[in-house]
Protein backbone atom coordinates (compact mmCIF):
# COMPACT_ATOMS: atom_id res chain seq x y z
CA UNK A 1 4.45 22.82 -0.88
CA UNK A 2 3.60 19.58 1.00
CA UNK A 3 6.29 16.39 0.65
CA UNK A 4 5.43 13.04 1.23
CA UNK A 5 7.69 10.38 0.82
CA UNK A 6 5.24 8.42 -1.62
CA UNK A 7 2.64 9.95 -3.96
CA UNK A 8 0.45 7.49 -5.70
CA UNK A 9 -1.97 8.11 -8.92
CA UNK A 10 -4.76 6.48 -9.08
CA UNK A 11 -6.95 5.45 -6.15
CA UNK A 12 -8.17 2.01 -7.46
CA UNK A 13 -7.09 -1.47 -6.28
CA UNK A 14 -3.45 -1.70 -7.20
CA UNK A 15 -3.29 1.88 -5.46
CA UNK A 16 -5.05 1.44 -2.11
CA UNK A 17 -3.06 -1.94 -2.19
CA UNK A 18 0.45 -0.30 -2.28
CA UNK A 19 -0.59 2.63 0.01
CA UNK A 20 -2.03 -0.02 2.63
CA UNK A 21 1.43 -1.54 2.88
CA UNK A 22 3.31 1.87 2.98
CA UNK A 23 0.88 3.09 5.47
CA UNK A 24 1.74 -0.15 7.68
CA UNK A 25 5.28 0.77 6.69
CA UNK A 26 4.35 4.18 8.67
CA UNK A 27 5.10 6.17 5.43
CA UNK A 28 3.50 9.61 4.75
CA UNK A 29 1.64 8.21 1.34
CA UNK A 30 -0.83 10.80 -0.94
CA UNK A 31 -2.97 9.17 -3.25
CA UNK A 32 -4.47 10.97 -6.10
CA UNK A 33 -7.75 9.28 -7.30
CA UNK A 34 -10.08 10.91 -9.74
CA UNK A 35 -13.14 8.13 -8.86
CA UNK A 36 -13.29 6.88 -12.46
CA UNK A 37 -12.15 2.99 -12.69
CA UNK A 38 -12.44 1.11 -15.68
CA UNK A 39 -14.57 -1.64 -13.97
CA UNK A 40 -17.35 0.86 -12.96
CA UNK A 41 -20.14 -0.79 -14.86
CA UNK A 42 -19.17 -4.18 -13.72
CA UNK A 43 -21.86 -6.04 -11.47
CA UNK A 44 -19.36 -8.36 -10.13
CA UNK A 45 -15.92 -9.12 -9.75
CA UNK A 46 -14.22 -12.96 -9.73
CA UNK A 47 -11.29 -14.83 -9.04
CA UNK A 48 -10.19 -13.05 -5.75
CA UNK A 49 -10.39 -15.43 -3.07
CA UNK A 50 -12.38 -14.46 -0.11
CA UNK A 51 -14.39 -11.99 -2.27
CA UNK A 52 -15.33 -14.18 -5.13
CA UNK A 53 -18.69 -12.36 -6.57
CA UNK A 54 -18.05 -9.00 -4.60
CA UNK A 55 -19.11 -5.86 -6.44
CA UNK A 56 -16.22 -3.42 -8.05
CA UNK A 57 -17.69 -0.71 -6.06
CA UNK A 58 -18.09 -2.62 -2.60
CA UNK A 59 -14.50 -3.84 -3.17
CA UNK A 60 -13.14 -0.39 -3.42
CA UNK A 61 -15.13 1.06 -0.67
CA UNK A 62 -13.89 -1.55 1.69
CA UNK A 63 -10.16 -0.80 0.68
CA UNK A 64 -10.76 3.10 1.16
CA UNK A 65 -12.22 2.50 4.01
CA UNK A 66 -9.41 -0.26 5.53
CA UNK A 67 -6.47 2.09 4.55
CA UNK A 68 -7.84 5.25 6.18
CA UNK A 69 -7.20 3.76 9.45
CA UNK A 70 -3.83 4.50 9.05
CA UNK A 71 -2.72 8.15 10.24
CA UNK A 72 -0.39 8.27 7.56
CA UNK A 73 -2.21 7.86 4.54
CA UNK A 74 -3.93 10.54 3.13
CA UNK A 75 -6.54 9.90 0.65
CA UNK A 76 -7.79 12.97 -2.06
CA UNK A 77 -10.19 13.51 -4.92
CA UNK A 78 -8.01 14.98 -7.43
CA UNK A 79 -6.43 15.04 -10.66
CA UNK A 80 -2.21 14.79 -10.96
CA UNK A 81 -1.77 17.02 -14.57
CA UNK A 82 2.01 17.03 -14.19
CA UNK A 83 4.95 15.29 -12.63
CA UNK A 84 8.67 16.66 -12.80
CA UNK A 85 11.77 15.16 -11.55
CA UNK A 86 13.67 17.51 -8.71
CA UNK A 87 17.28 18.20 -9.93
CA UNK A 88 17.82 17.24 -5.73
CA UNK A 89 16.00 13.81 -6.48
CA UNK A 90 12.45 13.50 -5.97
CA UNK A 91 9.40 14.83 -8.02
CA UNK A 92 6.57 17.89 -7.99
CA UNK A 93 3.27 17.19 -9.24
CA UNK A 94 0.84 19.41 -9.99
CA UNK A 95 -2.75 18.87 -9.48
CA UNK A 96 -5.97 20.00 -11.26
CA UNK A 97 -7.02 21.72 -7.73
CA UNK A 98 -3.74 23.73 -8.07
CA UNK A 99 -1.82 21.41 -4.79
CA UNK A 100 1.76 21.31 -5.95
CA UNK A 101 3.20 18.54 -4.39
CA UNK A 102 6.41 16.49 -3.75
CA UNK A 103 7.38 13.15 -2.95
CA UNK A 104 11.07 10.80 -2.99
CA UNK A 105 8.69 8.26 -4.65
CA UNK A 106 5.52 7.80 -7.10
CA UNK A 107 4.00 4.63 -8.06
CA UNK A 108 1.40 5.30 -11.33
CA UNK A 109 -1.63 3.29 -10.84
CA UNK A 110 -3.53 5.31 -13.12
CA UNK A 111 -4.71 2.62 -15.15
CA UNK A 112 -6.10 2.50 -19.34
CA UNK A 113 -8.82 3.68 -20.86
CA UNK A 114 -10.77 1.19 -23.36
CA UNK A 115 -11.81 2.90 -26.38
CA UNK A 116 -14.65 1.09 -26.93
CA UNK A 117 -15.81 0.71 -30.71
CA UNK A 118 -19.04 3.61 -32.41
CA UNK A 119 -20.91 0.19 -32.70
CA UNK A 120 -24.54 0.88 -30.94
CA UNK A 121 -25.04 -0.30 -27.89
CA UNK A 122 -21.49 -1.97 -27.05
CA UNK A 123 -20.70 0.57 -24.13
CA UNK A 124 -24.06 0.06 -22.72
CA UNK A 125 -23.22 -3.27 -22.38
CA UNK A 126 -19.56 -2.76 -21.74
CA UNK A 127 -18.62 -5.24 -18.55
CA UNK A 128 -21.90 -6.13 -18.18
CA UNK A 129 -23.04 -8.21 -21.39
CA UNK A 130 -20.06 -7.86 -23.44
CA UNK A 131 -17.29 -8.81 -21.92
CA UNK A 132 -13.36 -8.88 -22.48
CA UNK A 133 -11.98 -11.94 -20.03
CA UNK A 134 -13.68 -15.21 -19.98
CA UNK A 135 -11.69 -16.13 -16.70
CA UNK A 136 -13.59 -12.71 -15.13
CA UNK A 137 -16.54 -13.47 -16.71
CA UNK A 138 -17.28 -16.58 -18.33
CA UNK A 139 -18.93 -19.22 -15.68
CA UNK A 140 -21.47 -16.88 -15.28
CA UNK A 141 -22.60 -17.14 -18.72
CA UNK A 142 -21.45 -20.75 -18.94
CA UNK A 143 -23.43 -22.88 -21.73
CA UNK A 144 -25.61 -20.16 -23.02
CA UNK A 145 -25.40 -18.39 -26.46
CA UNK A 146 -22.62 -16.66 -26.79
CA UNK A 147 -20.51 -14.69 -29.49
CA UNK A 148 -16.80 -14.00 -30.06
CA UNK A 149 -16.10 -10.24 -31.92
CA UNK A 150 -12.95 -10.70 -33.89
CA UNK A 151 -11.11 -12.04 -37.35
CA UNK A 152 -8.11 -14.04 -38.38
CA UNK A 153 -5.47 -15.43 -36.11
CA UNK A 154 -7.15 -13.09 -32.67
CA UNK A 155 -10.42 -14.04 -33.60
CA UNK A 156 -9.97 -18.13 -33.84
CA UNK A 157 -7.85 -18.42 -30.74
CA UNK A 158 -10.63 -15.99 -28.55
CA UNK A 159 -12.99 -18.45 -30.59
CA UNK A 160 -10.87 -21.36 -29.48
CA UNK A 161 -10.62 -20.23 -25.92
CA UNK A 162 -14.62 -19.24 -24.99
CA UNK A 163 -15.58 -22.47 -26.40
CA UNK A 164 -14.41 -24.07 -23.14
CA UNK A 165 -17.26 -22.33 -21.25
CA UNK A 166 -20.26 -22.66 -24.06
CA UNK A 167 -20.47 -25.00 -27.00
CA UNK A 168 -23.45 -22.41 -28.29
CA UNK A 169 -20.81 -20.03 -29.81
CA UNK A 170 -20.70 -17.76 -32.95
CA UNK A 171 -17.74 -15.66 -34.28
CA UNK A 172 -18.82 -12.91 -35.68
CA UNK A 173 -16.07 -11.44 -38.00
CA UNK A 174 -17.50 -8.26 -39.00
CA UNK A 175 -16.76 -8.06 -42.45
CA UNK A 176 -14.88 -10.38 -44.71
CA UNK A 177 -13.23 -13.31 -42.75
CA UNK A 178 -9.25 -13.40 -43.02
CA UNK A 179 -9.32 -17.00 -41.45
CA UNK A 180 -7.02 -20.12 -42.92
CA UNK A 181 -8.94 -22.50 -44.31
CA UNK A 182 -7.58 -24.95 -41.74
CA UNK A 183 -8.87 -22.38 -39.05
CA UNK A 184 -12.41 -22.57 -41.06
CA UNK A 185 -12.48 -26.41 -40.95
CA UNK A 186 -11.85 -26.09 -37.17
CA UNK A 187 -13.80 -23.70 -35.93
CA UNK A 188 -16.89 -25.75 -37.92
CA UNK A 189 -15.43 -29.22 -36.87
CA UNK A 190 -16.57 -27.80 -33.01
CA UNK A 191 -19.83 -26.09 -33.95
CA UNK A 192 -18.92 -22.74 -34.18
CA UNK A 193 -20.61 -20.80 -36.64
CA UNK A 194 -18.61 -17.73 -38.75
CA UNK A 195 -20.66 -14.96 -39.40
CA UNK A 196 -19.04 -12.54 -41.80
CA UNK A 197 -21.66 -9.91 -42.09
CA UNK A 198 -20.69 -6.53 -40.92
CA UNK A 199 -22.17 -5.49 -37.11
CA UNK A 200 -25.06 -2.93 -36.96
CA UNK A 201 -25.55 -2.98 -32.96
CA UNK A 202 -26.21 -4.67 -29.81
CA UNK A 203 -29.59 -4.63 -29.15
CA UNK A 204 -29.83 -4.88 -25.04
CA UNK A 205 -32.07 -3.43 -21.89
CA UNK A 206 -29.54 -1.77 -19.77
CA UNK A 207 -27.05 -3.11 -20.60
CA UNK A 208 -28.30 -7.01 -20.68
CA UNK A 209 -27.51 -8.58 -23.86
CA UNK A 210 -30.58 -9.55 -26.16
CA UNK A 211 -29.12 -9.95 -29.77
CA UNK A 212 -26.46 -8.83 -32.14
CA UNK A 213 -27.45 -7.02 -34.88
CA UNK A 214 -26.31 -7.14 -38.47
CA UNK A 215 -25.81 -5.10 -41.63
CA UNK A 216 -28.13 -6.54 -43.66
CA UNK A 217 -31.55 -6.36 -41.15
CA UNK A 218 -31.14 -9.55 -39.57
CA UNK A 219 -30.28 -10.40 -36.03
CA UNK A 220 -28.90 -13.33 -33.41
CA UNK A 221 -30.35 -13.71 -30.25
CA UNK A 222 -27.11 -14.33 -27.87
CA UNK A 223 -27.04 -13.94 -24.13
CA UNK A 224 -23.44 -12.36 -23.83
CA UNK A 225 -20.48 -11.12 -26.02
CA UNK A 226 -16.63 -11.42 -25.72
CA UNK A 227 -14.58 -9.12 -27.10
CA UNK A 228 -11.36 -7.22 -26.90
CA UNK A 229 -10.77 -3.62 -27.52
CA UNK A 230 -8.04 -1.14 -27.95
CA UNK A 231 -6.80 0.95 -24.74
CA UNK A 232 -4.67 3.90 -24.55
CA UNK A 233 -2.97 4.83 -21.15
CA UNK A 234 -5.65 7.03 -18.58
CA UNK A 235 -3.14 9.88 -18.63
CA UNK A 236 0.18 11.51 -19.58
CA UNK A 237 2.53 10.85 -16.68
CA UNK A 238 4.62 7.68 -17.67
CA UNK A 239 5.37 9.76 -20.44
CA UNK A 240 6.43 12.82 -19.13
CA UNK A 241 8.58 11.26 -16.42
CA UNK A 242 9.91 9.50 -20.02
CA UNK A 243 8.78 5.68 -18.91
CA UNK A 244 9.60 3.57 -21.12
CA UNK A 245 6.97 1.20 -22.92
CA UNK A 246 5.95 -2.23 -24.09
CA UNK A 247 5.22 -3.52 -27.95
CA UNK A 248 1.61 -3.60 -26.51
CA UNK A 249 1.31 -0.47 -25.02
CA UNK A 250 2.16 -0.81 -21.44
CA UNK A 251 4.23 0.87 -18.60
CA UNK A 252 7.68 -1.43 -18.90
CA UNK A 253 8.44 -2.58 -15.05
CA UNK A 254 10.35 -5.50 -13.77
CA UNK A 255 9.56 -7.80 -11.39
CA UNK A 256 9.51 -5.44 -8.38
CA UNK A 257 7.18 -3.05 -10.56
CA UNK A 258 9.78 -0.71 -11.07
CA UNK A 259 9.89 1.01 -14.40
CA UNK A 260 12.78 2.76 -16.54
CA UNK A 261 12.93 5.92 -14.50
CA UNK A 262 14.64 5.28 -11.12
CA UNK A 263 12.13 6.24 -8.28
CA UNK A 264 9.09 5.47 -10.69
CA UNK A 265 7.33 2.71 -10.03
CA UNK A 266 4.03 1.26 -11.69
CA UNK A 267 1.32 -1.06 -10.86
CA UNK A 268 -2.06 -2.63 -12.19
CA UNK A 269 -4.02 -2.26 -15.72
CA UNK A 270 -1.31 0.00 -17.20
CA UNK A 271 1.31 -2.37 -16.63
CA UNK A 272 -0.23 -5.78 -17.33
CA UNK A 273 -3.02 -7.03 -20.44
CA UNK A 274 -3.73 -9.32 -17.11
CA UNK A 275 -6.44 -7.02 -16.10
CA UNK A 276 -7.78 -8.70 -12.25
CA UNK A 277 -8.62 -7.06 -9.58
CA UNK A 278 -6.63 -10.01 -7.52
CA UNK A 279 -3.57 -9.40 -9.98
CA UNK A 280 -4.20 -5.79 -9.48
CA UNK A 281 -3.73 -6.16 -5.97
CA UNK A 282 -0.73 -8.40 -5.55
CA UNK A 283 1.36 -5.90 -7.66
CA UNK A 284 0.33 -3.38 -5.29
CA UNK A 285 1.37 -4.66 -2.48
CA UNK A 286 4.74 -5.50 -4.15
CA UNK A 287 5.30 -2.58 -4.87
CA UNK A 288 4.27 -0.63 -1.66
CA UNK A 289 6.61 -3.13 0.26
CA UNK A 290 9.77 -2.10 -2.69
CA UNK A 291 8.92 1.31 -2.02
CA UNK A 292 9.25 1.49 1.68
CA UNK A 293 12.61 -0.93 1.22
CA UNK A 294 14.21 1.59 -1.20
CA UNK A 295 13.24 4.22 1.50
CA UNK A 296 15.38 2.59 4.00
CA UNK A 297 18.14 2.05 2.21
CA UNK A 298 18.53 5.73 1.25
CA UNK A 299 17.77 6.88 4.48
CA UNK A 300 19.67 4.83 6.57
């Protein structure tokens, strides 16, 4: 049995942030990282200052590579199946590699999992062409043809809010529009076209955008995509520990990235539909620094 006093899920940015500032905190912190973030096929990350452009992958190797140079901080490819409160306080987790290990704390930065539509071609293009977050995304493609995926009130405010970065916009509705008539008469007043027909595919080369295909044979040459897709939480944990959730689907914390379950604490995509690596981050670090206060005042 090996005891730490912090175990953290999920090796990504939120992850390596909190066990960077429990390692400075000279904390024995495990984190559990299976190598699968939902970013992967993203050329290029934005918004976080000092690595504006920076690719997902070079942005995590520098972060693996930064908190390894503290002694304390133990990094390990490996999957956390279970987690179990200690009737003593504390929690086992059981890995895939058959570790059984505790900890006095665990911060869950495991993450979602986008469940991506059976549409051909959309994840090919996932993060790449078609894209979920303007603010992420959209200067890049800034004034070229673009399309919104969505209907009714969600599809005229996504409508509403890509305009900003390309007046060459279609929404395509995929089927029957539910839109207001007011909506209608907006969305036309700005030039945006409302295409009802029901999607066939995204026709791309790796992954780079070339049209959107249609139901009934034809097709529109666009440059990029937005939409916005389902998730479900990547894993079981906040559930077994008995987290509690949000309407939208999210690990419930509080300011200090606590959740329900005293000791629990939770960080990054799973917590937040504010999904930035510079958001991801910050809460991180918050919660790295919470940890290692709690730890003090038990233990002093």
């Amino acid at each position: 049995m090996q005891e730490f006093d912090a175990i953290i899920i999920g090796g990504s940015y939120a992850g390596l942030s909190a066990a960077l500032a429990l390692g400075r905190s000279r904390r024995r912190v495990l984190v559990l990282d299976t190598g699968r973030p939902c970013n992967r096929q993203t050329p290029h990350s934005h918004n976080f200052l000092t690595q504006d452009g920076a690719t997902p992958t070079a942005l995590r190797a520098q972060a693996r590579a930064e908190v390894q140079h503290y002694p304390t901080i133990e990094l390990r490819a490996d999957e956390a199946l279970t987690a179990t409160a200690l009737p003593g306080g504390g929690f086992r987790i059981e890995t895939a590699a058959g570790a059984s290990l505790t900890a006095s704390k665990l911060l869950l930065a495991t993450g979602v999992i986008d469940l991506l539509p059976a549409l051909p071609g959309f994840a090919e293009c996932w993060g790449i062409s078609v894209l979920h977050c303007p603010y992420c995304h959209g200067y890049e493609v800034a004034e070229q043809r673009l399309g919104v995926i969505g209907n009714g009130e969600m599809g005229f405010a996504f409508a509403r809010l890509i305009h900003n970065w390309s007046r060459q916009l279609t929404l395509f509705t995929d089927g029957p529009a539910t839109l207001s008539p007011a909506q209608l008469q907006t969305l036309a007043r700005h030039g945006i076209t409302v295409v009802e027909t029901p999607l066939a595919g995204i026709v791309h080369t790796q992954g780079q955008l070339q049209a959107v295909q249609l139901a009934d044979g034809s097709a529109r040459p666009l440059d990029a995509v937005f939409a916005r897709v389902p998730f479900e939480q990547a894993g079981t944990l906040a559930r077994q520990l008995g987290c509690a959730f949000t309407e939208m689907g999210h690990v419930q914390v509080d300011d200090f990235q606590r959740t329900s379950v005293p000791d629990v604490f939770a960080a990054g995509d799973a917590t937040t539909p504010f999904r930035a690596v510079s958001a991801a981050v910050a809460a991180g670090g918050k919660a790295g620094a919470l940890i290692n206060m709690e730890l003090i005042e038990e233990r002093f």
